[in-house]
Protein backbone atom coordinates (compact mmCIF):
# COMPACT_ATOMS: atom_id res chain seq x y z
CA UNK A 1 1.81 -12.56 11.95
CA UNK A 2 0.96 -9.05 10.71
CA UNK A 3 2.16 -7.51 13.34
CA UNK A 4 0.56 -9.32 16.15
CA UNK A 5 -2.77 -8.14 14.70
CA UNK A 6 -4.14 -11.46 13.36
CA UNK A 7 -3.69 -14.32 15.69
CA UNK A 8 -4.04 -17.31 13.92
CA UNK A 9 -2.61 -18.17 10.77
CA UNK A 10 -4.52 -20.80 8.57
CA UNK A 11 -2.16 -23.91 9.84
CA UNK A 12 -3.34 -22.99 13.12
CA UNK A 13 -7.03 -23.08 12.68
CA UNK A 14 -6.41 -26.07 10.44
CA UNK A 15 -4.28 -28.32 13.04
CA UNK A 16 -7.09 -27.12 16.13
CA UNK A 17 -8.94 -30.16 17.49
CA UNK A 18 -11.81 -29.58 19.97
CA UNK A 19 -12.87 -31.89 22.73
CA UNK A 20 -15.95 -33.93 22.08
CA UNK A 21 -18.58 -34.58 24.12
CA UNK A 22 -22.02 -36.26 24.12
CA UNK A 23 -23.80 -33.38 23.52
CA UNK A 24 -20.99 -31.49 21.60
CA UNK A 25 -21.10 -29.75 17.75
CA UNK A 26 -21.10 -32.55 15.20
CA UNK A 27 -17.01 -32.53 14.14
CA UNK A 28 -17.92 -32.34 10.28
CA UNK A 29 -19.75 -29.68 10.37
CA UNK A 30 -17.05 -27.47 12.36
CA UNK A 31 -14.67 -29.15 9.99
CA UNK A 32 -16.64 -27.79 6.65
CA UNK A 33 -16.94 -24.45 8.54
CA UNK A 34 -13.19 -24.11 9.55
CA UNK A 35 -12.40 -25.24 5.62
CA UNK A 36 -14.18 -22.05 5.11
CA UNK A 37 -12.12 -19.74 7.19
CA UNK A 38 -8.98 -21.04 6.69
CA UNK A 39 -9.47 -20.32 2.56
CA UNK A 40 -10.92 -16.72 3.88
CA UNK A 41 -7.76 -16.08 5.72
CA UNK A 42 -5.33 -17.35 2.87
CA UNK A 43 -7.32 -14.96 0.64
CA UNK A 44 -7.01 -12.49 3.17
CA UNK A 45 -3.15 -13.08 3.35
CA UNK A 46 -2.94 -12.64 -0.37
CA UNK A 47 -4.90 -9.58 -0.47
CA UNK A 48 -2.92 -8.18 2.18
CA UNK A 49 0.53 -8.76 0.65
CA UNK A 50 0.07 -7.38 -2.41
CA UNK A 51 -1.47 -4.17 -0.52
CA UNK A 52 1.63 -3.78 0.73
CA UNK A 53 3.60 -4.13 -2.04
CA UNK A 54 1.59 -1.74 -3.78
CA UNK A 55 1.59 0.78 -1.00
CA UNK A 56 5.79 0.52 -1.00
CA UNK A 57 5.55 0.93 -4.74
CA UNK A 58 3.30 3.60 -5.10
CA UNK A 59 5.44 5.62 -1.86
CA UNK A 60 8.26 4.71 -4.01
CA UNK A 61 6.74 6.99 -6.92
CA UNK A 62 5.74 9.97 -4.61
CA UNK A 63 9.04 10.40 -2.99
CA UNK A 64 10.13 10.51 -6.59
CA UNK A 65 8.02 13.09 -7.90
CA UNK A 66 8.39 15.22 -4.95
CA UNK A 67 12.12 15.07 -5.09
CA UNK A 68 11.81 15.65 -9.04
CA UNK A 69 9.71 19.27 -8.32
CA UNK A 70 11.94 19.84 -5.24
CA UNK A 71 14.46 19.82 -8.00
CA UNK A 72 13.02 21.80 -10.43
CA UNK A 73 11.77 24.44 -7.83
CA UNK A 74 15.80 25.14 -6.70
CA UNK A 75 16.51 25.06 -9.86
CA UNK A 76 13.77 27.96 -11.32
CA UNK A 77 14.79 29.86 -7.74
CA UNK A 78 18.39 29.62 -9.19
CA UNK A 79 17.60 31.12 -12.33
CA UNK A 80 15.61 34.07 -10.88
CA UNK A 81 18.03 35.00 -8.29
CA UNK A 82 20.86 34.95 -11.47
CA UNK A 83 18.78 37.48 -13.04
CA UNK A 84 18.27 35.63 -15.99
CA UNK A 85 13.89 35.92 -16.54
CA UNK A 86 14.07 34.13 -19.98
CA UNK A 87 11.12 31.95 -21.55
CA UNK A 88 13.09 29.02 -19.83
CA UNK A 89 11.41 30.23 -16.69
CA UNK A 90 8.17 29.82 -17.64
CA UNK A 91 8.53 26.40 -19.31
CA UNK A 92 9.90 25.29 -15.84
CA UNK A 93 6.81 27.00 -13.79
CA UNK A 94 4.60 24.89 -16.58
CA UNK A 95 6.65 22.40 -16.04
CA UNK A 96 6.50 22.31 -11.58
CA UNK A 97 2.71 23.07 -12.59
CA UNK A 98 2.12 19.85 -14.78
CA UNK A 99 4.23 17.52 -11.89
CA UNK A 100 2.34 18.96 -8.82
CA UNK A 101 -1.29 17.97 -10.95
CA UNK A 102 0.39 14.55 -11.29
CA UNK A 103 1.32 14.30 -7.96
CA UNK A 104 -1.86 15.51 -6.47
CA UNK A 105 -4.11 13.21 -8.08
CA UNK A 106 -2.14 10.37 -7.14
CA UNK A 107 -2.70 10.86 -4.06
CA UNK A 108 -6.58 11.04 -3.79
């Protein structure tokens, strides 16, 4: 589960019995406690999931954008090599500008 980083999953702690002795812990009181953890490790679970989902999302997004000013840098390195120094040029550097500020901040 997770990678072998969390060892028990809440069936596990729910289905553990412990030996009882004369002297032992008194078996509701370990039963109200494990009630506890197992509901902490479902939450846990839950949190943990949609982390993930909205790390893969948001990785999603970056690739994106950096492919999209990838694109748009070859593209204004095209145009200057052809010669062609128009006021399309700097639209596009306003442009690469505008998407590097976007993807920047995402990332903090």
């Amino acid at each position: 589960m997770f990678n072998g980083k969390i060892s028990l999953s809440p069936e596990e702690i729910y289905e553990k019995e412990f030996k009882v002795d004369a002297r032992g812990y008194r078996p509701q009181e370990v039963d109200n406690f494990l009630d506890e953890v197992i509901k902490d490790y479902s939450s846990f679970i839950k949190i943990i999931s949609g982390k993930d989902k909205e790390l893969s999302s948001l990785t999603q997004e970056n690739n994106d954008l950096r492919n999209r000013i990838r694109n748009l840098e070859e593209r204004l390195e095209a145009e200057v090599e052809s010669g062609s120094e128009s006021g399309s040029n700097v639209d596009l550097l306003r442009r690469i500008s505008q998407l590097e500020k976007i993807v920047y901040t995402r990332l903090k």
